[in-house]
PDB file of N, CA and C in Angstrom:
ATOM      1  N   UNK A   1       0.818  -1.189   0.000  1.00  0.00           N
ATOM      2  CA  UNK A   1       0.000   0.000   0.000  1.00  0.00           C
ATOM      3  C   UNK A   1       0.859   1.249   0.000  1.00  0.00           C
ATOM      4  N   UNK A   2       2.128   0.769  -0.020  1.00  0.00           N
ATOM      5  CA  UNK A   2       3.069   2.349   0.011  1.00  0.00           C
ATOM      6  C   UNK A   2       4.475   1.788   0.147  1.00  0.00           C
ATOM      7  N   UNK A   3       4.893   2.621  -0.594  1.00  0.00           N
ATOM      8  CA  UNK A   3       6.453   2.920  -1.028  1.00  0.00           C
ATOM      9  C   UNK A   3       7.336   2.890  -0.050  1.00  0.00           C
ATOM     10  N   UNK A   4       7.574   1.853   0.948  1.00  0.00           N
ATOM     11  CA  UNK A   4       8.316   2.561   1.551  1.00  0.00           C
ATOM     12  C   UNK A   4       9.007   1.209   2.555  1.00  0.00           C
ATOM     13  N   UNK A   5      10.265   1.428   2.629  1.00  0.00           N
ATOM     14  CA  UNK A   5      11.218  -0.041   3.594  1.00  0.00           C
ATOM     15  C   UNK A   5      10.608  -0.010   4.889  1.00  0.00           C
ATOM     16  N   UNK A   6      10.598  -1.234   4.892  1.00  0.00           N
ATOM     17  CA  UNK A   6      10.038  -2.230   6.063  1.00  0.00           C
ATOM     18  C   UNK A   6      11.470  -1.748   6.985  1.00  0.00           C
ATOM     19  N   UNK A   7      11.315  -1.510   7.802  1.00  0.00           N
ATOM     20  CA  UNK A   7      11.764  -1.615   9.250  1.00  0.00           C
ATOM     21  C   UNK A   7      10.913  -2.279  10.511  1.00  0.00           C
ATOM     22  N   UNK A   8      11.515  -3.305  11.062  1.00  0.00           N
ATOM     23  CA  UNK A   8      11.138  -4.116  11.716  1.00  0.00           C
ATOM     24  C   UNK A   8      10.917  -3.222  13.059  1.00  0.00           C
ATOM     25  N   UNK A   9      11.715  -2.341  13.508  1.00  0.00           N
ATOM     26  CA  UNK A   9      12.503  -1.984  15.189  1.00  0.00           C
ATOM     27  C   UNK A   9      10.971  -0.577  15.159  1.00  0.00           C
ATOM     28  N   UNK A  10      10.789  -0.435  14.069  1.00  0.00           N
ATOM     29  CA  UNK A  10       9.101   0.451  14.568  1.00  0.00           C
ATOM     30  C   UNK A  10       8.354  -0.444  15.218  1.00  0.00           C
ATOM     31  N   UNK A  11       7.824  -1.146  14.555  1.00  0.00           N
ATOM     32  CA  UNK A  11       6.953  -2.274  15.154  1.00  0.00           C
ATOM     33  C   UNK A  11       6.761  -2.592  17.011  1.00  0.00           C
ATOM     34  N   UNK A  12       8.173  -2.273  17.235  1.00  0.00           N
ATOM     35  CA  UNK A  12       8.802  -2.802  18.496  1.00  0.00           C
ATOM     36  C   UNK A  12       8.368  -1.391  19.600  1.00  0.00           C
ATOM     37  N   UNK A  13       8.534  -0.386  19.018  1.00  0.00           N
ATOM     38  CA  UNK A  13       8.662   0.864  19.842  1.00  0.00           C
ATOM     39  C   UNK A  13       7.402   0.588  20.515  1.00  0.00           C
ATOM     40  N   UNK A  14       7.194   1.373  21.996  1.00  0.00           N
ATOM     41  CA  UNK A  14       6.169   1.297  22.679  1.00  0.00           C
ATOM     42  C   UNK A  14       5.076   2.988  22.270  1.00  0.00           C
ATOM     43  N   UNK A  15       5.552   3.579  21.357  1.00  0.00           N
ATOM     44  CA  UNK A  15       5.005   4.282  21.237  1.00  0.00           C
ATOM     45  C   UNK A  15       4.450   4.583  19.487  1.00  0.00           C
ATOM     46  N   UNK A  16       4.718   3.401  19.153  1.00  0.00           N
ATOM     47  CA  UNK A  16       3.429   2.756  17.737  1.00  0.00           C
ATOM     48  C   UNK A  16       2.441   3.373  17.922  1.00  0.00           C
ATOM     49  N   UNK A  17       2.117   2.991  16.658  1.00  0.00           N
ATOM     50  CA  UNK A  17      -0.009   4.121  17.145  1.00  0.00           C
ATOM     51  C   UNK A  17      -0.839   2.748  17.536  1.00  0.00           C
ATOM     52  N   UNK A  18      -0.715   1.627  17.499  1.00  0.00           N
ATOM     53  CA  UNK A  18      -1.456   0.649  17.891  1.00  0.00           C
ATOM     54  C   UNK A  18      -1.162   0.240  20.076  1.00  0.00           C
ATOM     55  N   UNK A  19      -0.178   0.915  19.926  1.00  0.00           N
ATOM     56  CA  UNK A  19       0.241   0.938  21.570  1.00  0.00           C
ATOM     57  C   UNK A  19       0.300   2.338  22.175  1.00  0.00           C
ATOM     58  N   UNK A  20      -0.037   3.231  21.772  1.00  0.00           N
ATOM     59  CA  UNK A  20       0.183   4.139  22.483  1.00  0.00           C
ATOM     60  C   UNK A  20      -0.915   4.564  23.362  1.00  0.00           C
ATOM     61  N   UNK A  21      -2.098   3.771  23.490  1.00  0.00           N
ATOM     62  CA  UNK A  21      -3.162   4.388  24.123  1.00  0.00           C
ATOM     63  C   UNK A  21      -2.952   2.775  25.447  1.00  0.00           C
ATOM     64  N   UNK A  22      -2.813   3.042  26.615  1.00  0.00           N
ATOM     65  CA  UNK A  22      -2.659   1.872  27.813  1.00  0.00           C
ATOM     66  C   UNK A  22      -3.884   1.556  28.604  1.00  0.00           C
ATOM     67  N   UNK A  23      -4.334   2.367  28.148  1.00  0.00           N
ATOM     68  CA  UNK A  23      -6.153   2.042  28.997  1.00  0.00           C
ATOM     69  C   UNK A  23      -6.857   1.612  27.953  1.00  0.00           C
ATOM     70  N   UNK A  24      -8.030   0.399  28.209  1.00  0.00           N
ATOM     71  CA  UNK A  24      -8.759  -0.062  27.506  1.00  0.00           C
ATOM     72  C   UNK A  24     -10.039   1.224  27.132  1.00  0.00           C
ATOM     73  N   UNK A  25     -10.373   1.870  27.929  1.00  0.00           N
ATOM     74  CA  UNK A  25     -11.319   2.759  27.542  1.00  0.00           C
ATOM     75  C   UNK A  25     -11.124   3.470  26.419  1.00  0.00           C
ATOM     76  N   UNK A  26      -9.480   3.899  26.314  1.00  0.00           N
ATOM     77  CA  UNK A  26      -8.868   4.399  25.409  1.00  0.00           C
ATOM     78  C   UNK A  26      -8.575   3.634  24.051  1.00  0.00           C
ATOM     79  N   UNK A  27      -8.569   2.759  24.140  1.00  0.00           N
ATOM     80  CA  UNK A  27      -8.407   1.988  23.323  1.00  0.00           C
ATOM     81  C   UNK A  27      -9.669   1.758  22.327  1.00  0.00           C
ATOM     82  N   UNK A  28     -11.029   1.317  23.006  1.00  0.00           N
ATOM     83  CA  UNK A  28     -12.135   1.360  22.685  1.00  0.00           C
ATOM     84  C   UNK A  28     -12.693   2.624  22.277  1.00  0.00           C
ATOM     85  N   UNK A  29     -12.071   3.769  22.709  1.00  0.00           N
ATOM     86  CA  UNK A  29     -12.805   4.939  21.679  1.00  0.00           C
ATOM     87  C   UNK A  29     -12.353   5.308  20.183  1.00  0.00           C
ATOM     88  N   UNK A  30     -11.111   4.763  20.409  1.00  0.00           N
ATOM     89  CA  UNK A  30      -9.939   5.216  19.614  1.00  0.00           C
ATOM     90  C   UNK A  30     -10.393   3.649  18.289  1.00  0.00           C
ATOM     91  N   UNK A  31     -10.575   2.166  18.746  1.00  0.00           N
ATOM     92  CA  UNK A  31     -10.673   1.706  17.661  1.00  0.00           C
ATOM     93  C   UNK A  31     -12.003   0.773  17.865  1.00  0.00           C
ATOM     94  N   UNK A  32     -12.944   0.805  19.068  1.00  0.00           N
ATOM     95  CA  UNK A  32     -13.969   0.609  18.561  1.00  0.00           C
ATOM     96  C   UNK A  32     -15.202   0.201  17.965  1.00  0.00           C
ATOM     97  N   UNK A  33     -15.281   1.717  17.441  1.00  0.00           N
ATOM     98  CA  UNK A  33     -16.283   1.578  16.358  1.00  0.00           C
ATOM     99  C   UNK A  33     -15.960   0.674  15.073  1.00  0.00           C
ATOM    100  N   UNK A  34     -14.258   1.408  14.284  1.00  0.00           N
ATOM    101  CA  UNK A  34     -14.489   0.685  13.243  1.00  0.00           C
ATOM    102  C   UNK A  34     -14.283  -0.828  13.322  1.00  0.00           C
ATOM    103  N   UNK A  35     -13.731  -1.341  14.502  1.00  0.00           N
ATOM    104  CA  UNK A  35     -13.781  -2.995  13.914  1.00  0.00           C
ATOM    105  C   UNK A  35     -15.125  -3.567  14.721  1.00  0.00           C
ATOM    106  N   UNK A  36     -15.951  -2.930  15.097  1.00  0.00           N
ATOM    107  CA  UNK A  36     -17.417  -3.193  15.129  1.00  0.00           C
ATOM    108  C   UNK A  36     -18.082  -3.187  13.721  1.00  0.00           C
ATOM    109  N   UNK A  37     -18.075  -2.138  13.023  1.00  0.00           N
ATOM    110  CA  UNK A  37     -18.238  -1.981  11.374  1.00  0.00           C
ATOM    111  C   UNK A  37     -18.117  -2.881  11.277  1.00  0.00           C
ATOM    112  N   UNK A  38     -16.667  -3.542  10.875  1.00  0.00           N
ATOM    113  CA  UNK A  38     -15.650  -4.374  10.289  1.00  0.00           C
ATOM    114  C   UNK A  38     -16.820  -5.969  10.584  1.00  0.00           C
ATOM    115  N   UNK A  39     -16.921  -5.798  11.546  1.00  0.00           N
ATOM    116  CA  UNK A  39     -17.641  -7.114  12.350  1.00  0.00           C
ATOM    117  C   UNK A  39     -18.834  -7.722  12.103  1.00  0.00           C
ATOM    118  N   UNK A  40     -19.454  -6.637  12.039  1.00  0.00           N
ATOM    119  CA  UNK A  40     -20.963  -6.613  11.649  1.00  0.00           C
ATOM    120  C   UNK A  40     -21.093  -6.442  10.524  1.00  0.00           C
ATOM    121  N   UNK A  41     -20.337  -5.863   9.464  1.00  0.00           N
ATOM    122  CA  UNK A  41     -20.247  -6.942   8.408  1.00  0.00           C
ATOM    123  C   UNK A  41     -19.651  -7.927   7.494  1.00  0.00           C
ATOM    124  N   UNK A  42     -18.482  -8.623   8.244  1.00  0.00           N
ATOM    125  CA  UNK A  42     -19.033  -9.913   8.428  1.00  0.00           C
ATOM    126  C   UNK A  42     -19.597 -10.551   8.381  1.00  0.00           C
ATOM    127  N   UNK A  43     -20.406 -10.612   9.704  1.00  0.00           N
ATOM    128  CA  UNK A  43     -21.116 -11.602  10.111  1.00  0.00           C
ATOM    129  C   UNK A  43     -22.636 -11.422   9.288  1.00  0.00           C
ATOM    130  N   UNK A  44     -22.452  -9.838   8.273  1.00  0.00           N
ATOM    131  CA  UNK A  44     -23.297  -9.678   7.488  1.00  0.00           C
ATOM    132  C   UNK A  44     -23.756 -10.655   6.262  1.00  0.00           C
ATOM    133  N   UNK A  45     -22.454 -10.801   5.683  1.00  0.00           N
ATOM    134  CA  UNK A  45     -22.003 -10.974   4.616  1.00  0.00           C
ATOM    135  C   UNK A  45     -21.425 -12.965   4.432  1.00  0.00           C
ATOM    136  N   UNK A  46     -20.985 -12.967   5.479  1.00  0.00           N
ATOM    137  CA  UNK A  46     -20.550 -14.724   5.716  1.00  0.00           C
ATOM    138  C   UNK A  46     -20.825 -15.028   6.912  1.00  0.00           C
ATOM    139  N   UNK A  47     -21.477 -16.630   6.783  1.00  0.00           N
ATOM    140  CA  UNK A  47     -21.638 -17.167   8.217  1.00  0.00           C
ATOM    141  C   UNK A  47     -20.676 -18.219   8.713  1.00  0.00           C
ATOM    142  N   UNK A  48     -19.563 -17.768   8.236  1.00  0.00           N
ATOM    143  CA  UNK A  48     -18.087 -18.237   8.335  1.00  0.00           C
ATOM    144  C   UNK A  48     -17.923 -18.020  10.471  1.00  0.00           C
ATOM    145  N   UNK A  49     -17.671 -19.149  10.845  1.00  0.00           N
ATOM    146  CA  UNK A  49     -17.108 -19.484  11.978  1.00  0.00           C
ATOM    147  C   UNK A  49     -15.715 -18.509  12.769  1.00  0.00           C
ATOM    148  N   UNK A  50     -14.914 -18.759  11.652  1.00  0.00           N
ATOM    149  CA  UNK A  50     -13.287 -18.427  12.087  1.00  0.00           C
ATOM    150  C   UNK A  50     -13.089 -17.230  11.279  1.00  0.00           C
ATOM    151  N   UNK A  51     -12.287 -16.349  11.594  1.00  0.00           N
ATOM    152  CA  UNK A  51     -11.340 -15.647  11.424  1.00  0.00           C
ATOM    153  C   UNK A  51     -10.237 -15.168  11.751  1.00  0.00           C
ATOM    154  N   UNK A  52      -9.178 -14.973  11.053  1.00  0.00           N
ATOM    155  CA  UNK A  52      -7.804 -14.702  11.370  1.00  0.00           C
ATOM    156  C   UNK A  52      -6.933 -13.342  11.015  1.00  0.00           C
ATOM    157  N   UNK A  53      -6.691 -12.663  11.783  1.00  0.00           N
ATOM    158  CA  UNK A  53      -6.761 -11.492  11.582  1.00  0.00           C
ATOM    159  C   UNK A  53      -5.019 -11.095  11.374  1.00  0.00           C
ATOM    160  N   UNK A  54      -4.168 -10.844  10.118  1.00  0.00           N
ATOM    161  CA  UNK A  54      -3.118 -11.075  10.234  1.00  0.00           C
ATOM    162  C   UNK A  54      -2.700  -9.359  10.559  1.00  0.00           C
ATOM    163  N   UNK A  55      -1.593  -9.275  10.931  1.00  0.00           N
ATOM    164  CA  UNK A  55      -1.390  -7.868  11.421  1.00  0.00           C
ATOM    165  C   UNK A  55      -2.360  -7.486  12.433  1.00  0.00           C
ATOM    166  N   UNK A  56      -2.490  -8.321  13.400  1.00  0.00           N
ATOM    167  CA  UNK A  56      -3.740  -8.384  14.501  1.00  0.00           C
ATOM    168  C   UNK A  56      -3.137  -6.755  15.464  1.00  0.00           C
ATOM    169  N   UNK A  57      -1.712  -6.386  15.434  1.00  0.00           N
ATOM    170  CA  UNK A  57      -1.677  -5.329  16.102  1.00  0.00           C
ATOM    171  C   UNK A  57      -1.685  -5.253  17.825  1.00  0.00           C
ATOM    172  N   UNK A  58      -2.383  -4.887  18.184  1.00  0.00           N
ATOM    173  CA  UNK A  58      -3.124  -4.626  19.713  1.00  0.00           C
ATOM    174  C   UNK A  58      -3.741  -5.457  20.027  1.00  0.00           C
ATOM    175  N   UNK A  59      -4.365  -6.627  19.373  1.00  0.00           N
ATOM    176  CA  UNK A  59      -5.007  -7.574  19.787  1.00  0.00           C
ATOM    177  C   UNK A  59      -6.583  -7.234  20.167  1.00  0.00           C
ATOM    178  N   UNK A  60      -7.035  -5.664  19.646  1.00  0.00           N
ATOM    179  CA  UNK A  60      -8.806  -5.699  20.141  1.00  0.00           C
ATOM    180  C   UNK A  60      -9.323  -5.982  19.228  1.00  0.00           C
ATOM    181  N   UNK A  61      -9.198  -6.239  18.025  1.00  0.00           N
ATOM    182  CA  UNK A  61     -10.056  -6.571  17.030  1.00  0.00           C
ATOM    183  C   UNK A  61     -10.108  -8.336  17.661  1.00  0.00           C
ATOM    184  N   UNK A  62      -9.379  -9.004  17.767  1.00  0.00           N
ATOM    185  CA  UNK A  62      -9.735 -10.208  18.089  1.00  0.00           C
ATOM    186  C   UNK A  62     -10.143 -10.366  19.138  1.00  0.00           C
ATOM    187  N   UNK A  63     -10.341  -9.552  20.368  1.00  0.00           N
ATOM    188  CA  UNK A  63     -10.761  -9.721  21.558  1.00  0.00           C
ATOM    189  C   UNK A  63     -12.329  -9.637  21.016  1.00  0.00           C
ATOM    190  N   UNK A  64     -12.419  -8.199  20.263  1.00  0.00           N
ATOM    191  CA  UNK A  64     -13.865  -8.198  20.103  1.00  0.00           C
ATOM    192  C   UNK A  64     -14.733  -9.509  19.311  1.00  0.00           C
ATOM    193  N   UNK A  65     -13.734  -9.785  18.448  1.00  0.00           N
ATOM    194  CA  UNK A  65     -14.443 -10.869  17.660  1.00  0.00           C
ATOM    195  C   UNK A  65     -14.845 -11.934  18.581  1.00  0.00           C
ATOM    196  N   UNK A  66     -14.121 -12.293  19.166  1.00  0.00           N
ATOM    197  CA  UNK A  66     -14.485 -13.302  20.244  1.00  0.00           C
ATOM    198  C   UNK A  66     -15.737 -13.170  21.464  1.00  0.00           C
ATOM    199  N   UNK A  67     -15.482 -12.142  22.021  1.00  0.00           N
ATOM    200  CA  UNK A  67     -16.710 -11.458  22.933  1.00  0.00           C
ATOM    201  C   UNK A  67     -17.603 -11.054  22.456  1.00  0.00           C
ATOM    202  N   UNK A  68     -17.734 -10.395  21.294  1.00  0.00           N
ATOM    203  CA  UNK A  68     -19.199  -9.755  21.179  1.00  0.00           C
ATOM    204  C   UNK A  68     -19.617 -10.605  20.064  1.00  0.00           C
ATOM    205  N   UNK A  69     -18.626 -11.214  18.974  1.00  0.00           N
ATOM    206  CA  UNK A  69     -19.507 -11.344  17.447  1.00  0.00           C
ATOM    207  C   UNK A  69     -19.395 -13.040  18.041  1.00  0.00           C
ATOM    208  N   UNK A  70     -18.609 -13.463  19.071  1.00  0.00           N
ATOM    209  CA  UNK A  70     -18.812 -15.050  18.665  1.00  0.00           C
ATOM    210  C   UNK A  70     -18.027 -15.742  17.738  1.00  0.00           C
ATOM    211  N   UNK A  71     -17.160 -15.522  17.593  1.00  0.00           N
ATOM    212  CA  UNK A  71     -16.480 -16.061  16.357  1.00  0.00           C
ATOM    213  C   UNK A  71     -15.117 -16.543  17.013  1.00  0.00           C
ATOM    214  N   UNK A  72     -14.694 -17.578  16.646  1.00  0.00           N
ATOM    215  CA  UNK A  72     -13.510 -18.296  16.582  1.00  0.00           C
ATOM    216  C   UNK A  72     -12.487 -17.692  16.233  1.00  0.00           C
ATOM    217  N   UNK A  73     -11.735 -16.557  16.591  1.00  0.00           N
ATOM    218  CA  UNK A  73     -10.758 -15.615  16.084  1.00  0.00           C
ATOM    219  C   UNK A  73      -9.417 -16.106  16.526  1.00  0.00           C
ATOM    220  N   UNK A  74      -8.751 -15.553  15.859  1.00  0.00           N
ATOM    221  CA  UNK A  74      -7.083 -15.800  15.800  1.00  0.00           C
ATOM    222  C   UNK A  74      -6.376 -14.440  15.378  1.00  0.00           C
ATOM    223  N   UNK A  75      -5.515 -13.829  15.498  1.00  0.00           N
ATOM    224  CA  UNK A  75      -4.623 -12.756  15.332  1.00  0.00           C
ATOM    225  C   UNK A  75      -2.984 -13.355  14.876  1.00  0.00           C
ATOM    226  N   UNK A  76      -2.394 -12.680  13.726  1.00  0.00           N
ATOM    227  CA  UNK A  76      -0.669 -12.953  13.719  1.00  0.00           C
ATOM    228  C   UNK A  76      -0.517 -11.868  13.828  1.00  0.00           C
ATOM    229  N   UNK A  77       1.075 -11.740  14.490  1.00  0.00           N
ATOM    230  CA  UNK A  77       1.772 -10.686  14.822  1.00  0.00           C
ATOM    231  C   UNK A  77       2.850 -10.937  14.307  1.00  0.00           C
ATOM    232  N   UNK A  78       3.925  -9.854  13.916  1.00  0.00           N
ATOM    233  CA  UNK A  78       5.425 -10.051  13.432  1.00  0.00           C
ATOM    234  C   UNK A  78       5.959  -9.522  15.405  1.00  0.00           C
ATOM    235  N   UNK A  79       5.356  -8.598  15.653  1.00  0.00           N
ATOM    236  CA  UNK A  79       5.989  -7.927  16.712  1.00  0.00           C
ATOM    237  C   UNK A  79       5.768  -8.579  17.953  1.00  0.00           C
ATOM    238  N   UNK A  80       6.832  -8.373  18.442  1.00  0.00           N
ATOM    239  CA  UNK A  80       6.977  -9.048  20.147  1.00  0.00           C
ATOM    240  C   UNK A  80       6.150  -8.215  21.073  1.00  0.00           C
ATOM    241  N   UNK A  81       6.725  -6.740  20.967  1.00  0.00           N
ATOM    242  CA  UNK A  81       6.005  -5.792  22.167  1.00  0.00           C
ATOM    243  C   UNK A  81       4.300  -5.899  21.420  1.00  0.00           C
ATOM    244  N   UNK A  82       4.039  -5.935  20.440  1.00  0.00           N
ATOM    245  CA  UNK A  82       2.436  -6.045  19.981  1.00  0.00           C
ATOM    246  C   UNK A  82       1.826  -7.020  21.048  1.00  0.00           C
ATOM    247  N   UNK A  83       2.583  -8.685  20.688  1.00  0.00           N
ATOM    248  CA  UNK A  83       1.930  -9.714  20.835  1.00  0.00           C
ATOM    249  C   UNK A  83       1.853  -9.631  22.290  1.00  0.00           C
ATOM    250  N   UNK A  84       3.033  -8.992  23.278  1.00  0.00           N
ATOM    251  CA  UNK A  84       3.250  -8.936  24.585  1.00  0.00           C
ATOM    252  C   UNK A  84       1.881  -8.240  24.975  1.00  0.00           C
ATOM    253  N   UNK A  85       1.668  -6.903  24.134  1.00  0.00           N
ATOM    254  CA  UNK A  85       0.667  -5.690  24.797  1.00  0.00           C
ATOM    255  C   UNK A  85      -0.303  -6.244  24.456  1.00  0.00           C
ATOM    256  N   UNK A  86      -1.249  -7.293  23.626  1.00  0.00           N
ATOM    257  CA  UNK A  86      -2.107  -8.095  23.322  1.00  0.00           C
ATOM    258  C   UNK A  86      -2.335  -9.185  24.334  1.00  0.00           C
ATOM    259  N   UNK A  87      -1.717  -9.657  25.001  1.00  0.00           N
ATOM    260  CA  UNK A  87      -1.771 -10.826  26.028  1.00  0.00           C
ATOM    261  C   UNK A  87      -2.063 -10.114  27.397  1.00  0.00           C
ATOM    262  N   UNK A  88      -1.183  -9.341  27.461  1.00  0.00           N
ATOM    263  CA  UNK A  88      -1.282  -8.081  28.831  1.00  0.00           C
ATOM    264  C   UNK A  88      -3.109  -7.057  28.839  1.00  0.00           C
ATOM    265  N   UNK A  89      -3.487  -6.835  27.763  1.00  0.00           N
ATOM    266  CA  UNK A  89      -4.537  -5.822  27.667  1.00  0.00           C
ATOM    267  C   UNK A  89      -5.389  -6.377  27.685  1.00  0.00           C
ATOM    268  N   UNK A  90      -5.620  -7.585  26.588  1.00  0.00           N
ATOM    269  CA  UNK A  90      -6.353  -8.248  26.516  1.00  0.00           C
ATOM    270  C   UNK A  90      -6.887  -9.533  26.927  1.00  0.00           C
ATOM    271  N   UNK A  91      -5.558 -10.578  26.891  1.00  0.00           N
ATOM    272  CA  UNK A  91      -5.445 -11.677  27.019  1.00  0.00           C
ATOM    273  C   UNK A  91      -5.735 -12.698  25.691  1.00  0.00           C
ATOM    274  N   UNK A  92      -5.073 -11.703  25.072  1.00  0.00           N
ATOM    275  CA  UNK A  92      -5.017 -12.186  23.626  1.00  0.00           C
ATOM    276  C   UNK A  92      -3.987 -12.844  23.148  1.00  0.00           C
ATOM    277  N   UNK A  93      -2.874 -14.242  23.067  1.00  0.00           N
ATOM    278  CA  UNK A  93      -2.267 -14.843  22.514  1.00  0.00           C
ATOM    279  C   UNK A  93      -2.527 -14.794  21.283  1.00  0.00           C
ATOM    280  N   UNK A  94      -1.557 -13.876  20.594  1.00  0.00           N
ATOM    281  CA  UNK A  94      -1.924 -13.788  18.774  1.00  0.00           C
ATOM    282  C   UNK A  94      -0.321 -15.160  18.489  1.00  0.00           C
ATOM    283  N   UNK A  95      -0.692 -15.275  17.542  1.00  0.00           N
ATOM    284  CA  UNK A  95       0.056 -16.347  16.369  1.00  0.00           C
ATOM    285  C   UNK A  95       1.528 -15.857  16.628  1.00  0.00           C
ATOM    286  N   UNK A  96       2.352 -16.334  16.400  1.00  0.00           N
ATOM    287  CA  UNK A  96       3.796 -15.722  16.118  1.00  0.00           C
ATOM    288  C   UNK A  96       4.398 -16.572  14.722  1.00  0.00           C
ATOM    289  N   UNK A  97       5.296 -16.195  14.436  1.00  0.00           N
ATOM    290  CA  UNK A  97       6.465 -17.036  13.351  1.00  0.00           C
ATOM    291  C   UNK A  97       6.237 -16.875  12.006  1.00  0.00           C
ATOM    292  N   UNK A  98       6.534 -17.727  10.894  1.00  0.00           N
ATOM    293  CA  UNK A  98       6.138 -17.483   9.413  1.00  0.00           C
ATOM    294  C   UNK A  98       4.776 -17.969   9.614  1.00  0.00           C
ATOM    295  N   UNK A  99       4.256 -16.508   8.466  1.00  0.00           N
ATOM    296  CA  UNK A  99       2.759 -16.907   8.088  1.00  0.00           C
ATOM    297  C   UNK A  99       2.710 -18.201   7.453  1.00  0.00           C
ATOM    298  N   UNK A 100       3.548 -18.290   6.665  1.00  0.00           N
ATOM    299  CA  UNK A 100       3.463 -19.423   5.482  1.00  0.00           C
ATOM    300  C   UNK A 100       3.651 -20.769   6.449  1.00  0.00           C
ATOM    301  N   UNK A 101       3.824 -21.017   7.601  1.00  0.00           N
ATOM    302  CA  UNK A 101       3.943 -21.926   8.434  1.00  0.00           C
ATOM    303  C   UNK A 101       2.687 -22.243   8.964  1.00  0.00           C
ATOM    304  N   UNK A 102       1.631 -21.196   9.028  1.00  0.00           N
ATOM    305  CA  UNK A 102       0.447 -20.867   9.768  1.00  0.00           C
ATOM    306  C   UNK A 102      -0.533 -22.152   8.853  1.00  0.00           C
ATOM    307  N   UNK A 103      -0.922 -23.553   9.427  1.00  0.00           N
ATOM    308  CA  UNK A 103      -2.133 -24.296   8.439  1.00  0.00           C
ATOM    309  C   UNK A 103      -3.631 -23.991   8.851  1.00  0.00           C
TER     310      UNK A 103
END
């Protein structure tokens, strides 16, 4: 989606835009709505069980999927401090390692 080298050591910083908010309230204003959108339709559109959310990030899109829509969710992460702040916030264990490993 854009021009531009991958650097891994962003990902890592604690002050990412996917980590920079430490309260869940904050978190929920900030993202929400749209992966409620995101959700609802879905569950609009397919009555698909699972989803896997790659670049899961922060881990609330899969928290929500799980709590509110019901769905069998999964998250991958490349990042350590992500997957860490995902387990910690949420209690979200996202995926780690090669996608292409992921069956």
């Amino acid at each position: 989606m854009a021009d531009l080298e991958f650097v891994h050591e962003q990902y890592e910083a604690s002050d990412y835009y996917t980590m920079i908010f430490q309260d869940k309230a904050e978190i929920e204003q900030e993202w929400g709505f749209r992966w409620r959108h995101i959700l609802k339709a879905l569950k609009r559109y397919t009555d698909a069980p699972r989803v896997l959310d790659v670049g899961a990030g922060n881990g609330y899109f899969v928290s929500l999927a799980r709590a509110e829509f019901g769905l069998q969710a999964d998250g991958f992460e490349i990042s350590d401090a992500e997957a860490e702040f995902a387990r910690k916030m949420f209690g979200v264990e996202l995926l780690r390692g090669e996608l292409a490993a992921l069956d």
